[in-house]
Protein backbone atom coordinates (compact mmCIF):
# COMPACT_ATOMS: atom_id res chain seq x y z
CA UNK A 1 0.00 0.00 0.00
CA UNK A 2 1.26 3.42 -0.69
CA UNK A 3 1.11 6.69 1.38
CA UNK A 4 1.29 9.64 0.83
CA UNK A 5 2.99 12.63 3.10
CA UNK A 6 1.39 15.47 2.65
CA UNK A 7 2.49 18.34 4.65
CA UNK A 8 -0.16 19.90 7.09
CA UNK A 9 -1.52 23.21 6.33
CA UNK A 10 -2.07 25.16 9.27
CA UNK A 11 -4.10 28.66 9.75
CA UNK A 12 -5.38 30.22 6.95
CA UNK A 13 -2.86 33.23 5.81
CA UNK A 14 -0.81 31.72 2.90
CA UNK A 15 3.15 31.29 3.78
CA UNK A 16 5.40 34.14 2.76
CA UNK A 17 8.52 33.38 0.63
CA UNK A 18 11.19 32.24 2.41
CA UNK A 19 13.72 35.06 1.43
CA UNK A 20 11.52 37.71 2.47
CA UNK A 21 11.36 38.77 6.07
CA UNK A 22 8.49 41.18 7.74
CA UNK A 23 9.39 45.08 7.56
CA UNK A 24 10.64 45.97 10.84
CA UNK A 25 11.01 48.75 13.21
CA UNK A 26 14.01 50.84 12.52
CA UNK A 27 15.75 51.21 15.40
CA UNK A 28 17.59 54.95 16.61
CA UNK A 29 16.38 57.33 14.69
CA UNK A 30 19.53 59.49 15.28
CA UNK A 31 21.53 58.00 12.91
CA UNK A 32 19.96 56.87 9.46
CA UNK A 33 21.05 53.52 8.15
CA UNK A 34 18.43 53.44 5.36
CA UNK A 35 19.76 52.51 2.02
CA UNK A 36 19.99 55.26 -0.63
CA UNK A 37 17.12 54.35 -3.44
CA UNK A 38 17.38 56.00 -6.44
CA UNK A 39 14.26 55.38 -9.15
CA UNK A 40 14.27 55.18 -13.10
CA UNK A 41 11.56 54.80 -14.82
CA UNK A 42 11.05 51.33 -14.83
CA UNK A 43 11.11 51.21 -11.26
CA UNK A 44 8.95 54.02 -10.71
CA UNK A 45 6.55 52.12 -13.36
CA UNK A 46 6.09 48.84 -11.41
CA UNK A 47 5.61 51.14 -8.41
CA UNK A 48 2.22 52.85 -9.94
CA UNK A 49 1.61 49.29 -10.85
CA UNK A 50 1.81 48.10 -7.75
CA UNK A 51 -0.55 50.73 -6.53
CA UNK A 52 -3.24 50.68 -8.91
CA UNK A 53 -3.80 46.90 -7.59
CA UNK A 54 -4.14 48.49 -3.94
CA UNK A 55 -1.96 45.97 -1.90
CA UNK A 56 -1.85 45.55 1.25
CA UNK A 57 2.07 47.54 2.25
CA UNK A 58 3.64 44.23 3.17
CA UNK A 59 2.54 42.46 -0.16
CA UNK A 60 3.82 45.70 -1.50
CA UNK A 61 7.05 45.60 -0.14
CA UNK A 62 7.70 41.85 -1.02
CA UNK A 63 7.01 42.75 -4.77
CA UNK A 64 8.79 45.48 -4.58
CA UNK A 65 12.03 43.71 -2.88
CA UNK A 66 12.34 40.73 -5.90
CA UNK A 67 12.88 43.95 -8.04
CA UNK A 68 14.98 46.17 -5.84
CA UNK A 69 17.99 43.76 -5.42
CA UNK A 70 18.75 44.49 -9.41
CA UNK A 71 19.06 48.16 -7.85
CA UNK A 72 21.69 47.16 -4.89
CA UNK A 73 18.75 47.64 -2.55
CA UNK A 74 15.91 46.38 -0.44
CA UNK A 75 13.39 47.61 1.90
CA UNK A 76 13.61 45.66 5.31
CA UNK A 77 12.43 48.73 7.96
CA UNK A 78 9.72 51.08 8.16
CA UNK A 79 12.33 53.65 7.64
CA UNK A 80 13.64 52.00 4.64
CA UNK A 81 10.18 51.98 3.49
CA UNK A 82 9.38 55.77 4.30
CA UNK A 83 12.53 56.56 2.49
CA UNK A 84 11.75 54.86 -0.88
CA UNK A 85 8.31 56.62 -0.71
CA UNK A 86 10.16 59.72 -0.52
CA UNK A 87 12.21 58.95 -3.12
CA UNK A 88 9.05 58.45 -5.38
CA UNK A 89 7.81 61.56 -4.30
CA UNK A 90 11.32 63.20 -5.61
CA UNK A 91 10.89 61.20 -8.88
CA UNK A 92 7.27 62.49 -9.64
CA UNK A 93 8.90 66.01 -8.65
CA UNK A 94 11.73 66.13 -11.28
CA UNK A 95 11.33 63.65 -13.88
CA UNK A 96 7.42 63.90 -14.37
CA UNK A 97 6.93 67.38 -13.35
């Protein structure tokens, strides 16, 4: 007779990848450790992508980070995350405006 192992399922939130780790809190805010992101527009165009599909910010952030490693970056804090969203905000200002 054959079995079958299955592995167990259990809750109900899908698993997130393995590589991928929950933003955290930042710790001292007195000195900045947040990586420097600077957008083209391909970046900036899976951002507004992103967006227009409304995502939740952590399922933001994971599709965001498969992309940003190309870039020499990821976003692993809150204040990483603030600071890429600032750096948007610069790219709509100069390159769009």
């Amino acid at each position: 007779m054959v079995h079958f192992n299955q592995p167990q399922r259990t809750g109900t939130k899908p698993r997130a990848a393995s590589n991928v780790s929950p933003l955290h809190q930042s710790g001292s805010t007195a000195m900045s450790g947040a990586p420097a992101f600077e957008l083209d527009r391909r970046l900036y165009r899976l951002y507004e992508k992103l967006r227009m599909c409304n995502p939740g910010v952590q399922e933001m952030v994971w599709a965001l980070n498969v992309v940003l490693p190309e870039y020499g970056v990821v976003i692993r804090t809150c204040e990483d995350l603030e600071v890429f969203i600032e750096a948007v905000e610069q790219f709509e200002a100069e390159d769009l405006g």
